[in-house]
N, C-alpha and C. Protein backbone atom coordinates (compact mmCIF):
# COMPACT_ATOMS: atom_id res chain seq x y z
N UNK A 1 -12.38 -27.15 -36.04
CA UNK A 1 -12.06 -27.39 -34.65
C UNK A 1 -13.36 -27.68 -33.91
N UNK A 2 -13.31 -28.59 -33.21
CA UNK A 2 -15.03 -28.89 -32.86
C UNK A 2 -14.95 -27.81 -31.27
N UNK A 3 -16.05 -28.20 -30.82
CA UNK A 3 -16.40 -27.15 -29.51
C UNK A 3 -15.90 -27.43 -28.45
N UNK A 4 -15.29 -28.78 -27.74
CA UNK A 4 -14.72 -28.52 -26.98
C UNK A 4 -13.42 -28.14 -27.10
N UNK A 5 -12.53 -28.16 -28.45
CA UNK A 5 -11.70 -27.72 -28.24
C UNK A 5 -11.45 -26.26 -28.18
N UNK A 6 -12.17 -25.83 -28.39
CA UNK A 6 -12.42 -24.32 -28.70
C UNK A 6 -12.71 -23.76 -27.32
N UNK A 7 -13.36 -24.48 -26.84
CA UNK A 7 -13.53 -23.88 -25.39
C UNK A 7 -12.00 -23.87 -24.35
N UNK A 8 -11.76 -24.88 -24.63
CA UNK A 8 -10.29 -25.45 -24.10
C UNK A 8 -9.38 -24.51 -24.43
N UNK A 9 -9.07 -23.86 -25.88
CA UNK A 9 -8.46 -22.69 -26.54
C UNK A 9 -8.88 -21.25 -25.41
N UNK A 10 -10.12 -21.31 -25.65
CA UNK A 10 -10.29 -19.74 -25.20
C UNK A 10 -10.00 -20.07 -23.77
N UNK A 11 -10.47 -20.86 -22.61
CA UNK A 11 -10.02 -21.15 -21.40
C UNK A 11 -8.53 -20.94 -21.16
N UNK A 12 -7.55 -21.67 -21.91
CA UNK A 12 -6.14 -21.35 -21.66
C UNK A 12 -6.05 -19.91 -21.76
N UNK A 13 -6.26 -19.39 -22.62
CA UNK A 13 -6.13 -18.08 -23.33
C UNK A 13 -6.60 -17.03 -22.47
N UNK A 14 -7.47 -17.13 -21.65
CA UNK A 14 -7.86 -16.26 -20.59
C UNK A 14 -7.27 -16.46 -19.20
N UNK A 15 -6.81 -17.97 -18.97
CA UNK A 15 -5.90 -17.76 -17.92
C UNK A 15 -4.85 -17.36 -18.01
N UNK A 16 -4.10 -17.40 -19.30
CA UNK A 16 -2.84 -16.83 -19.40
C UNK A 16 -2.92 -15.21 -19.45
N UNK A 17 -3.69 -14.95 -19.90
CA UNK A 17 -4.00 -13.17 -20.05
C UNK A 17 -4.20 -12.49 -18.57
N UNK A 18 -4.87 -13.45 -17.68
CA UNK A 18 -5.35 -13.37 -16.29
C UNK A 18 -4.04 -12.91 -15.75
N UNK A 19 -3.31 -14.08 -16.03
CA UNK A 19 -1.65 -13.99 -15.29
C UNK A 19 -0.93 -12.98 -15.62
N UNK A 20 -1.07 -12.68 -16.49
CA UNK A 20 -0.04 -11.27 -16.81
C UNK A 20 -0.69 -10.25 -16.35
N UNK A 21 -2.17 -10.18 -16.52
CA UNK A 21 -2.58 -8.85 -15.54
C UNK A 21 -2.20 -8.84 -14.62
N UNK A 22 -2.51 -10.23 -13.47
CA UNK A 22 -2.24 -9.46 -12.17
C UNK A 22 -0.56 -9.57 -12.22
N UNK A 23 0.13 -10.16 -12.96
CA UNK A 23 1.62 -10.13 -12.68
C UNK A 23 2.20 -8.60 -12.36
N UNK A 24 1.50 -7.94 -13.66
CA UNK A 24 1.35 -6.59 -14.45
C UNK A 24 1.25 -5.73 -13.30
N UNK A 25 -0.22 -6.02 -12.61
CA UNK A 25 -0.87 -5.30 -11.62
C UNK A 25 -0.19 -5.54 -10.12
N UNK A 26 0.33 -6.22 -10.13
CA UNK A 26 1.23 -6.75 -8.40
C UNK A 26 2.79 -5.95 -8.95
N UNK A 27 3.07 -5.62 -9.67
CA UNK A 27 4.39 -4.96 -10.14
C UNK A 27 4.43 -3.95 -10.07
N UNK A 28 3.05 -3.23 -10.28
CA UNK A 28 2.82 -1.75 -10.24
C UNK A 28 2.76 -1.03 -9.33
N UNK A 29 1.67 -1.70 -8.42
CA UNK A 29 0.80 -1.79 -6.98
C UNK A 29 2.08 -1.47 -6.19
N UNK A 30 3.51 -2.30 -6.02
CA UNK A 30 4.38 -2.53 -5.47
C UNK A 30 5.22 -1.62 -5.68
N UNK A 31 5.89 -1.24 -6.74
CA UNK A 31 6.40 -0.33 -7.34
C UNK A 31 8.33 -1.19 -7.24
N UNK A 32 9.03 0.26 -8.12
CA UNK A 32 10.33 -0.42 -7.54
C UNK A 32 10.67 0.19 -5.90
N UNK A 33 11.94 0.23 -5.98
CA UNK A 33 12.30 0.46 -4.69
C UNK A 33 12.45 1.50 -4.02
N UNK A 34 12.29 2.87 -4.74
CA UNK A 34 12.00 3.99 -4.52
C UNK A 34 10.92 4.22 -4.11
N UNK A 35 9.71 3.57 -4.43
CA UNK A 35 8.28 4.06 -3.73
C UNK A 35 8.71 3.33 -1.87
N UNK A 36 9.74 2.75 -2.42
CA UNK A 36 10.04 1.77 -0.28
C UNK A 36 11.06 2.78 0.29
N UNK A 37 11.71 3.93 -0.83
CA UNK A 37 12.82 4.65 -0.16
C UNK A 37 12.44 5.66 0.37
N UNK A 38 11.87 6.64 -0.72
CA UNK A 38 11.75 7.97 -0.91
C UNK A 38 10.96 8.15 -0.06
N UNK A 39 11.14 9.80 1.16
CA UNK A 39 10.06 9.89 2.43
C UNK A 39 10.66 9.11 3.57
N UNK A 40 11.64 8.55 3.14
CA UNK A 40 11.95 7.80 4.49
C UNK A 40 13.48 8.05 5.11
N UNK A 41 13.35 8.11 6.44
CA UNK A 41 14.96 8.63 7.10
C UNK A 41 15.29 6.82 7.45
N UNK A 42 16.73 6.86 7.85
CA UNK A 42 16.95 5.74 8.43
C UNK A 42 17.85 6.29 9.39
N UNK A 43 18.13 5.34 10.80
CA UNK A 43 19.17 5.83 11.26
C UNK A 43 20.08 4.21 11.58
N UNK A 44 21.48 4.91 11.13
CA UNK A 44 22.12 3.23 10.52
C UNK A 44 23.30 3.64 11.67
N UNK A 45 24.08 2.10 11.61
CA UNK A 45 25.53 2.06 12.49
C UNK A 45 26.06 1.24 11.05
N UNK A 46 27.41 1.68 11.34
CA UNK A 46 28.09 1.62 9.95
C UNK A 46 29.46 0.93 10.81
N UNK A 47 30.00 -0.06 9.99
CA UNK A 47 31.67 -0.37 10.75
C UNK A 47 32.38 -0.17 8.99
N UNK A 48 33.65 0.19 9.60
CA UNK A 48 34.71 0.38 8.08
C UNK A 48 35.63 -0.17 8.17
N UNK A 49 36.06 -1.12 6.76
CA UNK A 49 37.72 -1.43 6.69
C UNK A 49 38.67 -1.28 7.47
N UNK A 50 38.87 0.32 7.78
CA UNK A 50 39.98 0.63 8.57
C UNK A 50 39.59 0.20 10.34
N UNK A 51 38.70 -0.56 10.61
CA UNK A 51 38.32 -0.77 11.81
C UNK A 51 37.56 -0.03 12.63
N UNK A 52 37.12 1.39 12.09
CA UNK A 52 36.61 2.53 12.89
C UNK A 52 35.20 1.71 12.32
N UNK A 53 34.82 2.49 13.72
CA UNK A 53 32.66 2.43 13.22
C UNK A 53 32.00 3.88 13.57
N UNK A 54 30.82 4.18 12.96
CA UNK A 54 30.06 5.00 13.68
C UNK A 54 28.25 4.61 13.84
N UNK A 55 27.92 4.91 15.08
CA UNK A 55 26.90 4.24 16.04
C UNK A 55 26.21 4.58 15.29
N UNK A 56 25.70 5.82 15.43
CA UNK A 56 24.62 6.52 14.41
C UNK A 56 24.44 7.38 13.71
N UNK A 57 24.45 7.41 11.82
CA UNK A 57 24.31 8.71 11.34
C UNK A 57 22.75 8.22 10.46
N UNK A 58 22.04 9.54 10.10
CA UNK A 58 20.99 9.45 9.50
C UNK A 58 21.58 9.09 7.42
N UNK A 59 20.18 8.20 7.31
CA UNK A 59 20.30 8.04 5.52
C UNK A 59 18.74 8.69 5.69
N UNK A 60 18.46 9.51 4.53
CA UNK A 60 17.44 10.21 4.00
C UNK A 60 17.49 9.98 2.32
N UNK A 61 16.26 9.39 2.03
CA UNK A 61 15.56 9.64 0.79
C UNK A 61 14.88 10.45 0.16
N UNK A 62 15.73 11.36 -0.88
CA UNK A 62 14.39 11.75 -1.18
C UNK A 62 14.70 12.12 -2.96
N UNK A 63 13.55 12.97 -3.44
CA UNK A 63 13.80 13.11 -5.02
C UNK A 63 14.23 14.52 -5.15
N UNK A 64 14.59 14.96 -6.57
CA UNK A 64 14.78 16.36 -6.85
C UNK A 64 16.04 16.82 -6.84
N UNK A 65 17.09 15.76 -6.56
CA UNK A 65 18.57 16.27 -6.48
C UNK A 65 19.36 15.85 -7.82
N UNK A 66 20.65 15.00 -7.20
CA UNK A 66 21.54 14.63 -7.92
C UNK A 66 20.73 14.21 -9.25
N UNK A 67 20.27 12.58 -8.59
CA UNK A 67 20.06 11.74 -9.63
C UNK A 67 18.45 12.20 -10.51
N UNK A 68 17.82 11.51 -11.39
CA UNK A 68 16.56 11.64 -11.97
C UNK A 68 15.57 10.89 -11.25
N UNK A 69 16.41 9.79 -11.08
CA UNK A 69 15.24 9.03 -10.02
C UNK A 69 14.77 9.64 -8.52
N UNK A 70 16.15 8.89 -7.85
CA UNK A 70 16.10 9.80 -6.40
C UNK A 70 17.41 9.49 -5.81
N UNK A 71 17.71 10.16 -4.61
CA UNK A 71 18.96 10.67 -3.78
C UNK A 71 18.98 10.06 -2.30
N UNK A 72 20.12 10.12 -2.00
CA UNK A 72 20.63 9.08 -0.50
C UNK A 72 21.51 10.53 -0.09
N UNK A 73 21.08 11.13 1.40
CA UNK A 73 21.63 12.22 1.73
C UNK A 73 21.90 11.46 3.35
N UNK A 74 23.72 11.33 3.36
CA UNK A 74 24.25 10.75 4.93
C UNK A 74 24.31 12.33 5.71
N UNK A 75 23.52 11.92 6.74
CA UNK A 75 23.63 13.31 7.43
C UNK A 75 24.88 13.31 7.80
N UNK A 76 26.09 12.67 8.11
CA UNK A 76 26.98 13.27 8.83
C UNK A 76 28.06 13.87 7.53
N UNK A 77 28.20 13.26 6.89
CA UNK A 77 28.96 13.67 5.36
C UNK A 77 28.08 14.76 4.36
N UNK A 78 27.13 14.97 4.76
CA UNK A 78 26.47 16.20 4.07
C UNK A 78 26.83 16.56 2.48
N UNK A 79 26.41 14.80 2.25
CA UNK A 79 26.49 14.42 0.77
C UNK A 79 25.45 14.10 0.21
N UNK A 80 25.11 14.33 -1.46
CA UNK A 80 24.28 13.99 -1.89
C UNK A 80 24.12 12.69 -2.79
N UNK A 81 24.09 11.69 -3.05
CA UNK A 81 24.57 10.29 -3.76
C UNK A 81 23.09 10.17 -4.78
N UNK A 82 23.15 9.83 -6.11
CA UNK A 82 22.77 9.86 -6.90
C UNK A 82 21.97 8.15 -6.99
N UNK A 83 21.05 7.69 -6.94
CA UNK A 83 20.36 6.48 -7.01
C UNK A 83 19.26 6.18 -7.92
N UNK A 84 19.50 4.64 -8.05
CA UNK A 84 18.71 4.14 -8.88
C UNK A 84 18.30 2.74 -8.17
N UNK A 85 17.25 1.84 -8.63
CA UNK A 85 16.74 0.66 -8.32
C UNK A 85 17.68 -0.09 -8.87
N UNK A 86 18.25 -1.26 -8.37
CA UNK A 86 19.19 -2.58 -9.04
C UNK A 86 18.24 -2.83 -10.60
N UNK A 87 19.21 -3.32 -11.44
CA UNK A 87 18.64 -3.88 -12.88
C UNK A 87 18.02 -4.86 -12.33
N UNK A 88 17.05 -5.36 -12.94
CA UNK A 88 16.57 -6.71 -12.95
C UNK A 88 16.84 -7.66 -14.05
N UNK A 89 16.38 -8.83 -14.73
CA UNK A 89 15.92 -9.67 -15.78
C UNK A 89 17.34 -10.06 -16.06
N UNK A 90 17.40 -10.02 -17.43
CA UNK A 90 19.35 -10.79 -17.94
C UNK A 90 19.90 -9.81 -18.93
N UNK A 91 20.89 -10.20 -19.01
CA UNK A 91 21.61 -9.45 -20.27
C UNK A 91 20.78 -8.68 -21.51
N UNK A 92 20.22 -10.17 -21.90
CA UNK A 92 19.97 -9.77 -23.12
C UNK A 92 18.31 -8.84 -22.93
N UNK A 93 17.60 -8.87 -21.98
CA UNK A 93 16.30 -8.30 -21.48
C UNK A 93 16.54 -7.85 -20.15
N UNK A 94 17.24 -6.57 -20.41
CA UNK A 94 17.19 -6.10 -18.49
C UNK A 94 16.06 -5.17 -18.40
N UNK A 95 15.79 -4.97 -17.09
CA UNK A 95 14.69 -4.07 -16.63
C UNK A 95 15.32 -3.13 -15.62
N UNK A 96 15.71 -1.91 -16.06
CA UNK A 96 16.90 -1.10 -15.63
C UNK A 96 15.17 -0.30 -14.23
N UNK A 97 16.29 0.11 -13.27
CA UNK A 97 15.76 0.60 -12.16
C UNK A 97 14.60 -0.01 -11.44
N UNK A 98 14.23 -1.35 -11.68
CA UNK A 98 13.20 -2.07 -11.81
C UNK A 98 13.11 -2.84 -10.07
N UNK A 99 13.95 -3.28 -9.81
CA UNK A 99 14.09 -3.39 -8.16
C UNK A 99 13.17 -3.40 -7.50
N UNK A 100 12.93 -4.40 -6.74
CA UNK A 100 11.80 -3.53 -5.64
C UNK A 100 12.51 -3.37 -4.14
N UNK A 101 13.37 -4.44 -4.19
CA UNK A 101 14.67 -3.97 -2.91
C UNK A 101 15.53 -3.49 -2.79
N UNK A 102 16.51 -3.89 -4.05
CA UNK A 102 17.96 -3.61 -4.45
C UNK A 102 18.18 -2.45 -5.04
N UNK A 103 19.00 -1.15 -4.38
CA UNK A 103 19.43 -0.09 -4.96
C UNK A 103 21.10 0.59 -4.57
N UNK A 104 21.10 1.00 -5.77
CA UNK A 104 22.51 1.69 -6.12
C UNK A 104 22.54 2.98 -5.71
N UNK A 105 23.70 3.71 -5.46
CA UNK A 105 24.02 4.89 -5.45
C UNK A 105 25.27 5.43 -5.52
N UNK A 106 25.93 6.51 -6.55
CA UNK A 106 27.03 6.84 -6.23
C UNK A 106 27.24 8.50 -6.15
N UNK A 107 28.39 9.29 -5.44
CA UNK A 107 28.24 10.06 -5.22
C UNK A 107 29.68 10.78 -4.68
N UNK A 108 29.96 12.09 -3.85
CA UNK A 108 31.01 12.19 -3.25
C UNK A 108 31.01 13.62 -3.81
N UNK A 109 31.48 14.79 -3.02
CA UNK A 109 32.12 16.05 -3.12
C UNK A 109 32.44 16.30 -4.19
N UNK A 110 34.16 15.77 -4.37
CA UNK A 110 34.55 15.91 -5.76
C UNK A 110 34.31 15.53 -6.89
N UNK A 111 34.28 14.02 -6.73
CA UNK A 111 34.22 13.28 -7.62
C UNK A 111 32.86 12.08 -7.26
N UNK A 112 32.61 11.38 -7.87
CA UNK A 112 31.85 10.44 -8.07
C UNK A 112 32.45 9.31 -7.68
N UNK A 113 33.44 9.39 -6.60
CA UNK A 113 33.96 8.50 -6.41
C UNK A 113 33.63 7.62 -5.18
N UNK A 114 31.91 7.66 -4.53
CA UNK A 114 31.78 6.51 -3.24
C UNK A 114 30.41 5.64 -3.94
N UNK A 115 30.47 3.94 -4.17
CA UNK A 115 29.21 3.19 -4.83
C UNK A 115 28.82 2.57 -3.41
N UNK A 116 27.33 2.59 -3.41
CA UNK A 116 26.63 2.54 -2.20
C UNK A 116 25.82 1.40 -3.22
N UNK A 117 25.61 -0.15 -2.38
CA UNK A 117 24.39 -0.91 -2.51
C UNK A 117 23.94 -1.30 -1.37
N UNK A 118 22.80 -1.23 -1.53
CA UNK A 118 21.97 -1.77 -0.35
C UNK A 118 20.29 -2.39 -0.71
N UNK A 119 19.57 -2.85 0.40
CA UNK A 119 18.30 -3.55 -0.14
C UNK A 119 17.49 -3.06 1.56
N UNK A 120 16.42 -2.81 0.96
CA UNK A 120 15.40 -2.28 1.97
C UNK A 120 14.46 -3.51 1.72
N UNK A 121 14.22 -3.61 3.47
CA UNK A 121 13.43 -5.34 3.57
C UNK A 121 12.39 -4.66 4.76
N UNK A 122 11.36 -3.90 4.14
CA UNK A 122 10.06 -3.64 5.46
C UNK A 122 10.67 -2.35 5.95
N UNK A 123 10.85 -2.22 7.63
CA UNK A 123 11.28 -0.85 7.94
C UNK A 123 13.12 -1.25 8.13
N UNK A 124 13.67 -2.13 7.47
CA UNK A 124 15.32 -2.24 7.87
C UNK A 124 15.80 -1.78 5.69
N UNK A 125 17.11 -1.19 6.32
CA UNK A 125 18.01 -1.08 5.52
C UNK A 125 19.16 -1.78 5.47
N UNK A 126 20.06 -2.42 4.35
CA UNK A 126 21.42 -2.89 4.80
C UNK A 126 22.20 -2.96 3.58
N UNK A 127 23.26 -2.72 3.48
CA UNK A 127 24.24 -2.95 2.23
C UNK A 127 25.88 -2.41 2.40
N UNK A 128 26.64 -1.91 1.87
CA UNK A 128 27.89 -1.52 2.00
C UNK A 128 28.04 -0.64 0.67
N UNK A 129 29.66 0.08 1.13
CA UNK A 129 30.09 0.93 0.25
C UNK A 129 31.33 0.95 0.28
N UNK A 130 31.95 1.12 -1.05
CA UNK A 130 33.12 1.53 -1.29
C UNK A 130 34.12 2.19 -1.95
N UNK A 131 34.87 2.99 -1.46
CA UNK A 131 35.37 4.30 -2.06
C UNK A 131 36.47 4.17 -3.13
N UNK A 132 36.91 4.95 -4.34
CA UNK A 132 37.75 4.63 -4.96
C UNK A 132 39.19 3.93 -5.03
N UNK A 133 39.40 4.16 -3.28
CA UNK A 133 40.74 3.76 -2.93
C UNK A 133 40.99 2.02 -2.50
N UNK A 134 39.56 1.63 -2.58
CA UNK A 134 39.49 0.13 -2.28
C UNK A 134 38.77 0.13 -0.41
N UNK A 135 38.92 1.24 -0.07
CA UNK A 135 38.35 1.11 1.62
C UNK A 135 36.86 1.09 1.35
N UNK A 136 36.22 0.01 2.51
CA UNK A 136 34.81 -0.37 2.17
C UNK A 136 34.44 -0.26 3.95
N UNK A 137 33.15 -0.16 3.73
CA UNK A 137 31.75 0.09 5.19
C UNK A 137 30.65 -0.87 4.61
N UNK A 138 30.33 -1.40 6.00
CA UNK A 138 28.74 -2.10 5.85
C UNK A 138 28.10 -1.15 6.86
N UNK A 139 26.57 -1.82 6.51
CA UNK A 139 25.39 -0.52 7.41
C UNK A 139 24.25 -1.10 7.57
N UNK A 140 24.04 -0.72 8.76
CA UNK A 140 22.57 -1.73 8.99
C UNK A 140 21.61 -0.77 9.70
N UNK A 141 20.23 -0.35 9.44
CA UNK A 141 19.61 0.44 9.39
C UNK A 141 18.23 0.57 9.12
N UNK A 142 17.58 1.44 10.51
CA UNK A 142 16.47 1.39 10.82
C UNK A 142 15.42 2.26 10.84
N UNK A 143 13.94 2.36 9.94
CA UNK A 143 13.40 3.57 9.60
C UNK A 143 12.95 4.50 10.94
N UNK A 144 13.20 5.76 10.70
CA UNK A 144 13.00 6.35 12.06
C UNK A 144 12.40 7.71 11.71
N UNK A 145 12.02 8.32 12.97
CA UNK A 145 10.93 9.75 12.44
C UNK A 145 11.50 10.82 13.63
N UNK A 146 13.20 10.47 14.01
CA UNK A 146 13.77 11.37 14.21
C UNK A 146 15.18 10.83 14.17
N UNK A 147 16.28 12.24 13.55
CA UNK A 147 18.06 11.29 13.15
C UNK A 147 18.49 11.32 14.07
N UNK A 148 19.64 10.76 13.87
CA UNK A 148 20.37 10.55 14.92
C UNK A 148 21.27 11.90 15.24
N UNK A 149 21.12 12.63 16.56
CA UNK A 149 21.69 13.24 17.28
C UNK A 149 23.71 13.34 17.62
């Protein structure tokens, strides 16, 4: 192989290695969506299926409960909901809890019966939920450093 190609070799070869570091390193830095949840209250207005709404109840993040990852506690339902980061990648290569916006949660008294998605974009929250019986809520929601009253 003469020398410039060799140089040409190792040149590609270090920009591609380059790229995956910082890909690597901007993935980390960032985290999934729990380093954007956890520590943080929101206070959301919610409207439901059945036409009712409510103005303001608090969402709180935090770890150590239900789930392994971390937990969604609605102050007015004085529930604990079990969460994870949305999958990422495809079928055949997913990247489970991997998210950096999109997260799941399910939860409920008895049963495990309410799925909560939503995506945190800066200091806003927003997504919907719906309960075993087919009745569904959307929620839109804003980080705050006192709940709603």
């Amino acid at each position: 192989m003469s020398r410039p190609a060799i140089l040409l070799t190792v040149a590609m070869v270090s920009a591609i290695v380059t790229v995956l570091l910082a890909s690597s390193y901007s993935t980390e830095a960032g985290g999934n969506c729990q380093t954007k949840l956890v520590g943080n209250s929101y206070n959301c207005s919610s409207k439901f299926s059945t036409g009712d709404s409510v103005p303001c109840e608090t969402f709180s993040f935090l770890t150590g409960g239900t789930s392994k990852n971390f937990d969604l506690v609605i102050s007015i339902r004085d529930e604990s909901y079990g969460c994870t980061c949305a999958t990422t990648g495809s079928f055949d290569s997913p990247s489970f809890d991997n998210s950096t916006s999109a997260f799941e949660c399910a939860g409920g008294k008895v049963n495990f019966d309410i799925q909560i998605n939503g995506k945190v974009k800066g200091k806003h929250l927003s997504g919907e939920a719906t309960d075993e019986s087919g009745a569904s809520r959307i929620f839109s929601c804003t980080v705050t450093s006192s709940p709603c009253t």
